[in-house]
N, C-alpha and C. Protein backbone atom coordinates (compact mmCIF):
# COMPACT_ATOMS: atom_id res chain seq x y z
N UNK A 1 10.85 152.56 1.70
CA UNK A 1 11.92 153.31 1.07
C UNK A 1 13.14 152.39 0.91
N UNK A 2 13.85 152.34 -0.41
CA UNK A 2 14.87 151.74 -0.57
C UNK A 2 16.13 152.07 0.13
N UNK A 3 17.14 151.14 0.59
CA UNK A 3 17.77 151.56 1.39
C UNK A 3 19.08 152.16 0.76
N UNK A 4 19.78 153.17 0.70
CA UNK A 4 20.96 153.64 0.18
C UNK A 4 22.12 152.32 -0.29
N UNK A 5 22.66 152.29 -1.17
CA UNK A 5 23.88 151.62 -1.65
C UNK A 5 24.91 151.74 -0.54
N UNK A 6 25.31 150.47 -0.37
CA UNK A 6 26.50 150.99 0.44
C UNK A 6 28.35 150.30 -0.38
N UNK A 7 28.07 150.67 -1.02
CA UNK A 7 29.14 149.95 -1.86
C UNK A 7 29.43 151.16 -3.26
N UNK A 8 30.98 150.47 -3.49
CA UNK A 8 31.46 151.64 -4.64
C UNK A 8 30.96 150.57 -6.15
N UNK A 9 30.05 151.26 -6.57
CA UNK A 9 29.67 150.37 -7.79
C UNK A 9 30.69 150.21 -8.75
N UNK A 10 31.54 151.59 -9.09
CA UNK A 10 32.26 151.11 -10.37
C UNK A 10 33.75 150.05 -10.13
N UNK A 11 33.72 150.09 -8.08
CA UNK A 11 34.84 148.96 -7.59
C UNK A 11 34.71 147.48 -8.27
N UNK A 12 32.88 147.11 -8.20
CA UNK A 12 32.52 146.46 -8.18
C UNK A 12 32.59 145.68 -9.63
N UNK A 13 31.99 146.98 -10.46
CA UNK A 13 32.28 146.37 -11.83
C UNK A 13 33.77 145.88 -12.26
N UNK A 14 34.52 146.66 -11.51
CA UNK A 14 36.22 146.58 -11.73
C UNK A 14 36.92 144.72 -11.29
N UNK A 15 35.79 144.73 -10.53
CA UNK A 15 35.93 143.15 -10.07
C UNK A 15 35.59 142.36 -10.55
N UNK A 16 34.51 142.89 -11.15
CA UNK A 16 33.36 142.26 -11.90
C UNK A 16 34.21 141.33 -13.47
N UNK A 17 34.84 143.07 -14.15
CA UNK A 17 35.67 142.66 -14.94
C UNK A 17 36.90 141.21 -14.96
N UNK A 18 37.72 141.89 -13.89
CA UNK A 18 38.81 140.55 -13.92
C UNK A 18 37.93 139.30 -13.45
N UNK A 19 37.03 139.03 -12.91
CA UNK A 19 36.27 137.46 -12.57
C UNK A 19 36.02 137.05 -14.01
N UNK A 20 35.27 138.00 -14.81
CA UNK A 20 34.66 137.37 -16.35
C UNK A 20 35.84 136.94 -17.13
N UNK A 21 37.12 138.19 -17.01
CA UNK A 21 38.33 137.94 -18.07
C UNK A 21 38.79 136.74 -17.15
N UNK A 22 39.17 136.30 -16.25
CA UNK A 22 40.24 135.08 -15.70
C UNK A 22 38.99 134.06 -16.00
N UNK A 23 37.90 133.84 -15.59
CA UNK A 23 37.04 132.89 -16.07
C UNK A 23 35.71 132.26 -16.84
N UNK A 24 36.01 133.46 -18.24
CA UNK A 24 35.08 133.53 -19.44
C UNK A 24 33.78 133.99 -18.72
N UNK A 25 32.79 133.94 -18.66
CA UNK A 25 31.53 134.40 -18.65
C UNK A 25 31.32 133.09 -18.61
N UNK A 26 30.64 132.40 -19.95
CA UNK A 26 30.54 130.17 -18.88
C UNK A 26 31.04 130.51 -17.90
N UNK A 27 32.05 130.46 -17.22
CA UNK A 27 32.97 129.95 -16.39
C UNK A 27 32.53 130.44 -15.23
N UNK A 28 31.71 131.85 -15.21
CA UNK A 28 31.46 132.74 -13.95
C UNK A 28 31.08 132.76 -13.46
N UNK A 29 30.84 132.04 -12.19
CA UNK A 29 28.78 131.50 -11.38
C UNK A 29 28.62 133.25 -10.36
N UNK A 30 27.48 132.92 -10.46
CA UNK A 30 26.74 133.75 -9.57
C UNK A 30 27.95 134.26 -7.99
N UNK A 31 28.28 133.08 -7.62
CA UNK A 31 29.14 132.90 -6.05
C UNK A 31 30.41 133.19 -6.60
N UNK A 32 31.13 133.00 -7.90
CA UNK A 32 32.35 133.89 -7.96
C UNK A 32 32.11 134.99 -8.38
N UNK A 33 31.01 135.58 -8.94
CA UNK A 33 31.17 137.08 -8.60
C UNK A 33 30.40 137.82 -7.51
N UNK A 34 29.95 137.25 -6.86
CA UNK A 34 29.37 137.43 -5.40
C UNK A 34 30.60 137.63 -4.64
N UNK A 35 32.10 136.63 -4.56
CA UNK A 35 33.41 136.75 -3.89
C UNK A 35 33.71 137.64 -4.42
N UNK A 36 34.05 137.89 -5.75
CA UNK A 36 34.87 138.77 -6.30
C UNK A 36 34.73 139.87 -6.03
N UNK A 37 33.27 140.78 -6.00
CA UNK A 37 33.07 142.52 -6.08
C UNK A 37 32.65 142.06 -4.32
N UNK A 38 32.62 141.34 -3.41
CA UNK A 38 32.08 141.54 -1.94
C UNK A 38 30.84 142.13 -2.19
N UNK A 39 29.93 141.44 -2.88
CA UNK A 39 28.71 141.61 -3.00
C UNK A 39 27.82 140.79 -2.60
N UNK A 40 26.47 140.56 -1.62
CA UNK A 40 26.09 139.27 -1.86
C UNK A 40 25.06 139.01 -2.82
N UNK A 41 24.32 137.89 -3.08
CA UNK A 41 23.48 137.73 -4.46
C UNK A 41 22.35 138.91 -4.73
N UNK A 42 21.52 139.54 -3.41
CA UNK A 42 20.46 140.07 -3.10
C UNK A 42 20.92 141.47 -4.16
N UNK A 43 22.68 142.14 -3.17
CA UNK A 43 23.01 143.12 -4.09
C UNK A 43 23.52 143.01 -5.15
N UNK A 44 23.76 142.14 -5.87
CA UNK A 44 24.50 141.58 -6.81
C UNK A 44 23.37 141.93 -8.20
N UNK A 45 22.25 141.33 -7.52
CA UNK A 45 20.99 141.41 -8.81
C UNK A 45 20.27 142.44 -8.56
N UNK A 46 20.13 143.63 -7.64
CA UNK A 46 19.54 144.69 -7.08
C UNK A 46 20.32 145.80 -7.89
N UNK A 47 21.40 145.31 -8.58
CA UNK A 47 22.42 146.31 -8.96
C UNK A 47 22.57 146.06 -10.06
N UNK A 48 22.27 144.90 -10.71
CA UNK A 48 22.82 144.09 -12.08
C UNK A 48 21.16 143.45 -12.10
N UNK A 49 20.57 143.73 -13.28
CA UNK A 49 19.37 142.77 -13.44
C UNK A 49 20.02 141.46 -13.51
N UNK A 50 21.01 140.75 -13.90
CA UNK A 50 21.17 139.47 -14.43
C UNK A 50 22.76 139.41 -14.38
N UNK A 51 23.40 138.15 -14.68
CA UNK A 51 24.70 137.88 -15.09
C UNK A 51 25.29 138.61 -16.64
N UNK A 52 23.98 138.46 -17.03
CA UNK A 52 24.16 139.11 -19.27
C UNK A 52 24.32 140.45 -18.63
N UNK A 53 23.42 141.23 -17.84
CA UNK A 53 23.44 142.73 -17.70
C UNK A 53 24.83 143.50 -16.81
N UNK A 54 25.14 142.32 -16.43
CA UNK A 54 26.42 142.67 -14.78
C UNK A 54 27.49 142.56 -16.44
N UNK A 55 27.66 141.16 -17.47
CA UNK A 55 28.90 141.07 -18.44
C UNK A 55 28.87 142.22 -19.34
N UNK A 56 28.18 142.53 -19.41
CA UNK A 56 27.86 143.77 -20.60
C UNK A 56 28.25 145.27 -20.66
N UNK A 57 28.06 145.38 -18.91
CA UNK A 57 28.72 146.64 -17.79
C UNK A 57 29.93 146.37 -17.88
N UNK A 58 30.25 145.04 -17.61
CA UNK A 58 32.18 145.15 -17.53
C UNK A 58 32.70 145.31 -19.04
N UNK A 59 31.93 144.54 -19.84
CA UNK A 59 32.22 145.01 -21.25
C UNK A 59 32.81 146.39 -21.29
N UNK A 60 31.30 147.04 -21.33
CA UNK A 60 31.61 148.67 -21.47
C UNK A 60 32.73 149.03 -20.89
N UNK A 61 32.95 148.42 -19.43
CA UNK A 61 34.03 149.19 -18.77
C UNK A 61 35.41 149.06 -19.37
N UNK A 62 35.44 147.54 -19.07
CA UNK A 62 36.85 147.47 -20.02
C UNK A 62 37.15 148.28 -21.43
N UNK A 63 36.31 147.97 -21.78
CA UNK A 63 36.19 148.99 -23.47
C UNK A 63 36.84 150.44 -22.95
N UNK A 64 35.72 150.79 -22.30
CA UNK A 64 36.67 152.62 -21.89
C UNK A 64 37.73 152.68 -21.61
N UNK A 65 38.57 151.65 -20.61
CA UNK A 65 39.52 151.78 -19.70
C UNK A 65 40.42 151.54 -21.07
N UNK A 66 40.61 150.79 -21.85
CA UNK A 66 41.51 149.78 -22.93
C UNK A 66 41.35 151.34 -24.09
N UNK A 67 39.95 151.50 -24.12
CA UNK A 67 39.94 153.19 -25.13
C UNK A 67 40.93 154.11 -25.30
N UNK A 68 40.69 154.43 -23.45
CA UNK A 68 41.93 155.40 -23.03
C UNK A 68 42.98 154.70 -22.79
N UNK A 69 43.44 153.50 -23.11
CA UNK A 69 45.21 153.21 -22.92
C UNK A 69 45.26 153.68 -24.07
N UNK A 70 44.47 153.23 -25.33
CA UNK A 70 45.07 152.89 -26.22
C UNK A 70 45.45 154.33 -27.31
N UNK A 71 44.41 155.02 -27.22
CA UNK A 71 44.01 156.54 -27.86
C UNK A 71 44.85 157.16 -27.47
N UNK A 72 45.93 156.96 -26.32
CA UNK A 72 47.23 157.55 -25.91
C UNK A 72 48.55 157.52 -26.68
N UNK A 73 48.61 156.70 -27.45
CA UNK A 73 49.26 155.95 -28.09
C UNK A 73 49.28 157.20 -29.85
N UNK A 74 47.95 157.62 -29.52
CA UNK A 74 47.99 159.02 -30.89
C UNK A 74 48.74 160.18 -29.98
N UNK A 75 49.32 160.37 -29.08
CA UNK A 75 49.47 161.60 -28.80
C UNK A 75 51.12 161.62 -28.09
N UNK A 76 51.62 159.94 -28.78
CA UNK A 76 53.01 160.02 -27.91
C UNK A 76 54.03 160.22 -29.05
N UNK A 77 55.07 160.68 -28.85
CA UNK A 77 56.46 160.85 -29.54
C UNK A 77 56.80 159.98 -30.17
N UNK A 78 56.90 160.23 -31.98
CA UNK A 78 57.45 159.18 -32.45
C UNK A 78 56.97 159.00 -34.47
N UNK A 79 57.54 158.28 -34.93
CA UNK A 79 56.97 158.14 -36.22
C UNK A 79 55.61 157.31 -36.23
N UNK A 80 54.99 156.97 -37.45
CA UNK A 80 53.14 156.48 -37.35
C UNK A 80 53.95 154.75 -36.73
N UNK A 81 54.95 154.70 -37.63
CA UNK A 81 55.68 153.22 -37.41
C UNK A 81 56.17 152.67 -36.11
N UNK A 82 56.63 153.86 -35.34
CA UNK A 82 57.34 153.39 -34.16
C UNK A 82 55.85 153.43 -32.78
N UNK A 83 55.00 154.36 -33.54
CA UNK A 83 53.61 154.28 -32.41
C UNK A 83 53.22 152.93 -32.33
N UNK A 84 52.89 152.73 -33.86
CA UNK A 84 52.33 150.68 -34.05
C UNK A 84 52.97 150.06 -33.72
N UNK A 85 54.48 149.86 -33.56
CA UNK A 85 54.94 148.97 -33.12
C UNK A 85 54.74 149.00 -31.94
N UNK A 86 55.28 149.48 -31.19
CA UNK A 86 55.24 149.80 -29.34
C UNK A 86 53.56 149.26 -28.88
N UNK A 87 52.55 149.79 -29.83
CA UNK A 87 50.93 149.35 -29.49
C UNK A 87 50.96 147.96 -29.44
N UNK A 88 51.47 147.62 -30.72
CA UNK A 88 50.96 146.32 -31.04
C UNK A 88 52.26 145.41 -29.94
N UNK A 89 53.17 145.65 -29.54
CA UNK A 89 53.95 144.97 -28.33
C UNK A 89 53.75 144.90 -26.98
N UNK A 90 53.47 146.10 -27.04
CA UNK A 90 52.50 146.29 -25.54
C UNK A 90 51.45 145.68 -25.38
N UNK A 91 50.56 145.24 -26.52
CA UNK A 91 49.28 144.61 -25.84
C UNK A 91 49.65 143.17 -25.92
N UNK A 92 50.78 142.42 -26.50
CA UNK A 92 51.19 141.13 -26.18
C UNK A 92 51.92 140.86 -24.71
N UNK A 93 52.56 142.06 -24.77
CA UNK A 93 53.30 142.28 -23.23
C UNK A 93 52.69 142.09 -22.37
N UNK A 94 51.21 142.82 -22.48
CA UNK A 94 50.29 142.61 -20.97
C UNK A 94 49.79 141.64 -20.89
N UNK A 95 49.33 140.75 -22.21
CA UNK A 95 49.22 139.37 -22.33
C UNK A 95 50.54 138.11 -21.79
N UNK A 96 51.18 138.62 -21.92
CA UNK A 96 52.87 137.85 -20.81
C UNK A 96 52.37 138.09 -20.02
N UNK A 97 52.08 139.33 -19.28
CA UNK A 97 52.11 139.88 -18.10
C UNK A 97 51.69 138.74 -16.65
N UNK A 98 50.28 138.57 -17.63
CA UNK A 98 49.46 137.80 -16.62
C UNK A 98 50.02 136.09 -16.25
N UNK A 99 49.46 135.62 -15.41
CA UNK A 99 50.07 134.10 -15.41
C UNK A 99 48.83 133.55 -16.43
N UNK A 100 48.00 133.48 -16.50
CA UNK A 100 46.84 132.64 -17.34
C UNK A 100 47.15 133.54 -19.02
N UNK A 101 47.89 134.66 -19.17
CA UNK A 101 48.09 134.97 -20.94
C UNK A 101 46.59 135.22 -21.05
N UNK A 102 45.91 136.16 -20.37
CA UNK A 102 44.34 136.82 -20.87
C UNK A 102 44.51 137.44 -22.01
N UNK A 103 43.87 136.99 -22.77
CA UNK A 103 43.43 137.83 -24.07
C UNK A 103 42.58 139.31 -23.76
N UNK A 104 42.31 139.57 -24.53
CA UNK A 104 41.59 141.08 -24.48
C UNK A 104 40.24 140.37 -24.34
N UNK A 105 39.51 141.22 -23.70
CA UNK A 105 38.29 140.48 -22.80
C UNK A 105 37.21 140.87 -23.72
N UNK A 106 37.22 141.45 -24.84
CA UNK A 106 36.33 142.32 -25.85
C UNK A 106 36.62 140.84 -26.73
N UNK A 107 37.95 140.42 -27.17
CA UNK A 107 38.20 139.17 -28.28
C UNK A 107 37.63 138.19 -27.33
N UNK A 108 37.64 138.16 -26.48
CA UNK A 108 37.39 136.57 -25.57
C UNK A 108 35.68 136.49 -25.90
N UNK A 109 35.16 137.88 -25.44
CA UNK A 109 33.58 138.03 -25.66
C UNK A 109 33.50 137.65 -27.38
N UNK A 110 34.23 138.32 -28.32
CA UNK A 110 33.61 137.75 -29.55
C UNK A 110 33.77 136.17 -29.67
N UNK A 111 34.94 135.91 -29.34
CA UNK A 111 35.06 134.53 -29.60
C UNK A 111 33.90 133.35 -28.80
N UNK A 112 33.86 133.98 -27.35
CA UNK A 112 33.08 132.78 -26.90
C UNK A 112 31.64 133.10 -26.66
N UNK A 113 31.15 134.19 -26.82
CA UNK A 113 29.55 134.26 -26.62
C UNK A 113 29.23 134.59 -28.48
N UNK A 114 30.19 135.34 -29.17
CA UNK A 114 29.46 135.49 -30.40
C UNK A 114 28.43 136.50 -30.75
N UNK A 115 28.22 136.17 -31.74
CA UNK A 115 26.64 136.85 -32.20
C UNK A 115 25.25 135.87 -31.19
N UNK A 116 25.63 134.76 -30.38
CA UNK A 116 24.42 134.45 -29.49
C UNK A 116 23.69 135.38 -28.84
N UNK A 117 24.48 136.29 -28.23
CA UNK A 117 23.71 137.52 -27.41
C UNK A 117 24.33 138.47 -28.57
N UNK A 118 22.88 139.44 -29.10
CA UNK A 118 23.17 140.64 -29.77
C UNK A 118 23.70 141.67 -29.35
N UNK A 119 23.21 141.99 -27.66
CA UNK A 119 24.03 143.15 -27.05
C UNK A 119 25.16 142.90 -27.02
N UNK A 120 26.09 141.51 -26.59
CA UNK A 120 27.41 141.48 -26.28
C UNK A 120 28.19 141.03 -27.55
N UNK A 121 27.35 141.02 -28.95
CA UNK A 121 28.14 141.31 -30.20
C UNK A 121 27.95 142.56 -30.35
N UNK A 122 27.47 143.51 -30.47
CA UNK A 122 27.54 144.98 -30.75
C UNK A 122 28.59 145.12 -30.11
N UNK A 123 28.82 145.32 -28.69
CA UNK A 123 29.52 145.72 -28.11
C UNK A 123 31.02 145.11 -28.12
N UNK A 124 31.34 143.92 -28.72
CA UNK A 124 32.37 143.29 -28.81
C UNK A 124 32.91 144.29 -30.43
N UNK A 125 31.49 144.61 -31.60
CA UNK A 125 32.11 144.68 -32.83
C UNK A 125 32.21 146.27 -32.62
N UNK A 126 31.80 146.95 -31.64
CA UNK A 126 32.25 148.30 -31.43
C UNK A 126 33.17 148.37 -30.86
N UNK A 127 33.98 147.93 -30.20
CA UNK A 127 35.52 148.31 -29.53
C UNK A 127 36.36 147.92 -30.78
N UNK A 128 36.06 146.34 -31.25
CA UNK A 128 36.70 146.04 -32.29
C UNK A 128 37.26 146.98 -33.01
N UNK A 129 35.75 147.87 -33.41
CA UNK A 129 36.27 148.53 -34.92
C UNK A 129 36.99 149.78 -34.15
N UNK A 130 36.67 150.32 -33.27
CA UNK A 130 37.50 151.16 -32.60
C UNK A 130 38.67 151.39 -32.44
N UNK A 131 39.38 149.54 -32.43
CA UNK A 131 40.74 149.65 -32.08
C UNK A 131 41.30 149.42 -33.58
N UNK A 132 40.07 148.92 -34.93
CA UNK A 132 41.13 148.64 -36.14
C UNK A 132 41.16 150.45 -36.61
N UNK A 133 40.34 151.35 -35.82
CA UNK A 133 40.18 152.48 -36.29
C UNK A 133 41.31 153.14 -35.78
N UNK A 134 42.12 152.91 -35.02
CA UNK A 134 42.95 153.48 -34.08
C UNK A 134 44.47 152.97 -34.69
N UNK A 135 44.43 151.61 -34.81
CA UNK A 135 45.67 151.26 -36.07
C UNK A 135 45.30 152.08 -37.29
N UNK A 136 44.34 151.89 -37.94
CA UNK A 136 44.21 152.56 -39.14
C UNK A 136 45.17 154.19 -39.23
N UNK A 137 44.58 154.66 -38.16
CA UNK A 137 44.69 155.77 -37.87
C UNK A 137 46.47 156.19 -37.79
N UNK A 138 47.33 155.53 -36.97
CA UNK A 138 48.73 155.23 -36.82
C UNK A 138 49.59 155.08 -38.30
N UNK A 139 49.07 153.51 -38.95
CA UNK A 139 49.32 153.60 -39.97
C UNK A 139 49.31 154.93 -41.65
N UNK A 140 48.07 155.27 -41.51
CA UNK A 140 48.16 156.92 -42.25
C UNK A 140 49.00 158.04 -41.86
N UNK A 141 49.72 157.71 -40.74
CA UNK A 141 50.63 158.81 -40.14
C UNK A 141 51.79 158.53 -40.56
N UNK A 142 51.82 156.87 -40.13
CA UNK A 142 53.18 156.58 -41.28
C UNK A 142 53.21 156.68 -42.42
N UNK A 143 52.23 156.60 -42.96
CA UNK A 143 52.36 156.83 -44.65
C UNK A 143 52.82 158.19 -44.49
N UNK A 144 51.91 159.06 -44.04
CA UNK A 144 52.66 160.52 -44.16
C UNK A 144 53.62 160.67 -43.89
N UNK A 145 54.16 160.20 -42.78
CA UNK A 145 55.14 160.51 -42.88
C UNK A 145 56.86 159.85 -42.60
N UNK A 146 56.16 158.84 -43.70
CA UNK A 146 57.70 158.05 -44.92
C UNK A 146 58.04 157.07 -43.53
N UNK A 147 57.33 156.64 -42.46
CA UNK A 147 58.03 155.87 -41.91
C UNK A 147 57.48 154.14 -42.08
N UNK A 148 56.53 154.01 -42.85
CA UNK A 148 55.79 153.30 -44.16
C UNK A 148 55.69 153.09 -45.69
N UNK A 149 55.86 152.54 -46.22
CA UNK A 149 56.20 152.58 -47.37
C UNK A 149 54.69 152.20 -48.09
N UNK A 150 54.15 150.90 -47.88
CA UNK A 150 52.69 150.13 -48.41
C UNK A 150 51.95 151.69 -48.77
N UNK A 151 51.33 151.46 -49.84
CA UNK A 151 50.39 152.27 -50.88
C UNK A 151 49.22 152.19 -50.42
N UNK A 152 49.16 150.86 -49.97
CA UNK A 152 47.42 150.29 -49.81
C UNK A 152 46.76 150.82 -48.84
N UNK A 153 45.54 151.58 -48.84
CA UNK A 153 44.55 152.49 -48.26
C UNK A 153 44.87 151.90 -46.66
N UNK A 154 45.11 152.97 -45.61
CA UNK A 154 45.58 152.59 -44.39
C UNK A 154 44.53 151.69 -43.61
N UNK A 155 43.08 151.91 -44.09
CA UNK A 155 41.71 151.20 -43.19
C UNK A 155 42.19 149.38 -43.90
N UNK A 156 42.82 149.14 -45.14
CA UNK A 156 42.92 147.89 -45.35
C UNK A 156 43.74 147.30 -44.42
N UNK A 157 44.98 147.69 -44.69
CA UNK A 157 46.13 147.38 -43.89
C UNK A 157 46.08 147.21 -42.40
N UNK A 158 45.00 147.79 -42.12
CA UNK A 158 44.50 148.13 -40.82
C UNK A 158 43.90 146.78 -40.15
N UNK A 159 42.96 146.37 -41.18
CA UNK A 159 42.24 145.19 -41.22
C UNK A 159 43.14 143.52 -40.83
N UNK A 160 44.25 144.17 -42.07
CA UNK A 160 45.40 142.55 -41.84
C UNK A 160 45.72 142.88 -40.12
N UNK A 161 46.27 144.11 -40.00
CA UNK A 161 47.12 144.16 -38.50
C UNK A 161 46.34 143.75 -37.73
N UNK A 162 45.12 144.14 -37.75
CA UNK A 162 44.35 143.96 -36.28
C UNK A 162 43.88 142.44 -36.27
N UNK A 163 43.49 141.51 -37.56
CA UNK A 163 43.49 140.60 -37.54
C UNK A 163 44.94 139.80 -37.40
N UNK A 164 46.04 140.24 -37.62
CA UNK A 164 47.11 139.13 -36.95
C UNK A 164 47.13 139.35 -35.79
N UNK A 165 46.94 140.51 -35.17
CA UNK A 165 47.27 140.76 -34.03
C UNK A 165 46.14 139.81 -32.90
N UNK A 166 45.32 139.81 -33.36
CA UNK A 166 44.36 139.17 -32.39
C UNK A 166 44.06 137.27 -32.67
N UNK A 167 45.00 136.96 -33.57
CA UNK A 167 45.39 135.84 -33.78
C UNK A 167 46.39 135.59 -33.45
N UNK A 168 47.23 136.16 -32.86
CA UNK A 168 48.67 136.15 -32.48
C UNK A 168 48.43 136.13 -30.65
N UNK A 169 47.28 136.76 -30.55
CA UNK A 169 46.90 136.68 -29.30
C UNK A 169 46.17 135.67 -28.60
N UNK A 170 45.70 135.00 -29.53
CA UNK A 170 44.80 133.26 -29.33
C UNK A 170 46.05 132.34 -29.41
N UNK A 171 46.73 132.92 -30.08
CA UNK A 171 48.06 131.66 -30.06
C UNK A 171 48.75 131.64 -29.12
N UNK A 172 49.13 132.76 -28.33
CA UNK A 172 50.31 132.90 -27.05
C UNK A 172 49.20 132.42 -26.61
N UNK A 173 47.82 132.20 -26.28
CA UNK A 173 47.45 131.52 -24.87
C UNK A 173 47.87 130.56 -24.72
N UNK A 174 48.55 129.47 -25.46
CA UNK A 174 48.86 128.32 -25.41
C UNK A 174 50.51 127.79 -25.42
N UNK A 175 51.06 128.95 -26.29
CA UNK A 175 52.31 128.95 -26.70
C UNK A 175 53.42 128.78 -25.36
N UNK A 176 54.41 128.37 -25.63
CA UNK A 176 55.27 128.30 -24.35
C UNK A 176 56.28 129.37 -24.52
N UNK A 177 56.46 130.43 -25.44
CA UNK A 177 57.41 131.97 -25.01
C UNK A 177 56.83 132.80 -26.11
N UNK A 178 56.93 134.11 -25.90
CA UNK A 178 56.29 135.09 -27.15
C UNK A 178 56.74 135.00 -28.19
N UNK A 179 57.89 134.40 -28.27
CA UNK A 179 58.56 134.70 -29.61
C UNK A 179 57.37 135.18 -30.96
N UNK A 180 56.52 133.98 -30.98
CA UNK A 180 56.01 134.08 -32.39
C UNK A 180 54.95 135.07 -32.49
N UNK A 181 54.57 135.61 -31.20
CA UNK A 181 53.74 136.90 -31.17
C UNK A 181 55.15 138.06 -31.47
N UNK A 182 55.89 138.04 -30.78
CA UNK A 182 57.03 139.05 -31.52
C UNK A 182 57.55 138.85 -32.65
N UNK A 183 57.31 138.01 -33.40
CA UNK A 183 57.74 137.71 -34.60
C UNK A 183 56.88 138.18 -35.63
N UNK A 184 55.13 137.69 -35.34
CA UNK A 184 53.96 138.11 -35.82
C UNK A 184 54.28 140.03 -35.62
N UNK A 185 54.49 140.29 -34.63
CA UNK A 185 54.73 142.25 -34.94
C UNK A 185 55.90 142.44 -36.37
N UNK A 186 57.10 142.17 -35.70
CA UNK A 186 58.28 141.68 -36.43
C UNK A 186 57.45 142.15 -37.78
N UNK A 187 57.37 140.93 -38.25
CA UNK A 187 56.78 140.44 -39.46
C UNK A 187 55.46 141.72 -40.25
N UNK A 188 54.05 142.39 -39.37
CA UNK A 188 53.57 143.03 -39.83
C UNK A 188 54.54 144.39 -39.78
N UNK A 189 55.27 144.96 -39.53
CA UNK A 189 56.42 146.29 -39.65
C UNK A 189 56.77 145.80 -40.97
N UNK A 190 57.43 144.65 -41.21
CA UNK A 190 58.21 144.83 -42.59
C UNK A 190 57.53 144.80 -43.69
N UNK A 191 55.92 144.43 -43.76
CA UNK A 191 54.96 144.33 -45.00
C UNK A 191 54.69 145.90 -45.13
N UNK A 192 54.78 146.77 -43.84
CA UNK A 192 53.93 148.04 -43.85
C UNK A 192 54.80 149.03 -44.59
């Protein structure tokens, strides 16, 4: 008979998460996430078929957790304009936040594993579109209501934002002050 779990799994994935985001997936051996969730290897792979199956779980997780910050953001006080702005500042903010400037761990997965693993591109191009669905979504509110001016179908516009925005977010990793990520917001408000 197998012996009961003695551990909080979704702690684990929670650990799981920040080890992959502070040190890419390359970067992640077996023994730093063995330290990280206080797991040792036996439960580590008893719980996780593999390292791909343990990144894929934190995927998901982060995805939900980042879902619900962000889907909050439809239900707060304010014009479609003043929601996007505050979104799109806040997620550079939490990018200050950190000392290493982590990118969003969904962009880090597209960028550095790719379409190589199919599960962890699905899952990178499903939050993706989630979150250009979620600007999209902001932006049509401003159109409605006049706190936007741009004509152009809100899913396009949607497309530029979420792509500066996540280029604006590869650039502060390196950059020495936000400015030009606040400038990059700055800058998409006055086209919209």
């Amino acid at each position: 008979m197998p012996r009961p779990r003695e551990f909080d799994e979704q702690s684990a994935l929670d650990s799981a998460v920040e080890a992959f985001w502070t040190h890419t997936y390359a970067g992640t051996s077996t023994a730093v996430l063995c330290e990280s969730t206080g797991l040792s290897r036996s439960s580590l792979y008893n719980t996780f078929t593999g390292k791909s199956d343990l990144y894929q779980c934190a995927l998901r997780r982060y995805a939900e957790l980042k879902s619900t910050q962000r889907n909050a953001y439809l239900d707060i006080e304010g014009t479609g304009r003043e929601r996007l702005e505050r979104l799109l500042g806040d997620v550079l903010r939490e990018q200050w936040a950190s000392d290493e400037r982590r990118v969003c761990l969904v962009l880090n997965a597209a960028v550095e594993v790719g379409s190589a693993d199919q599960a962890v591109a699905d899952l990178a191009r499903g939050n993706l579109e989630s979150f250009r669905d979620l600007i999209s979504q902001l932006i049509a509110e401003g159109q409605r209501d006049g706190s936007f001016t741009s004509t152009a179908p809100a899913r396009d516009l949607a497309a530029v934002v979420h792509a500066a925005l996540n280029g604006a977010q590869i650039a502060d990793r390196v950059a020495t002050s936000d400015a030009a990520g606040r400038a990059t917001v700055k800058t998409l408000m006055s086209m919209l």
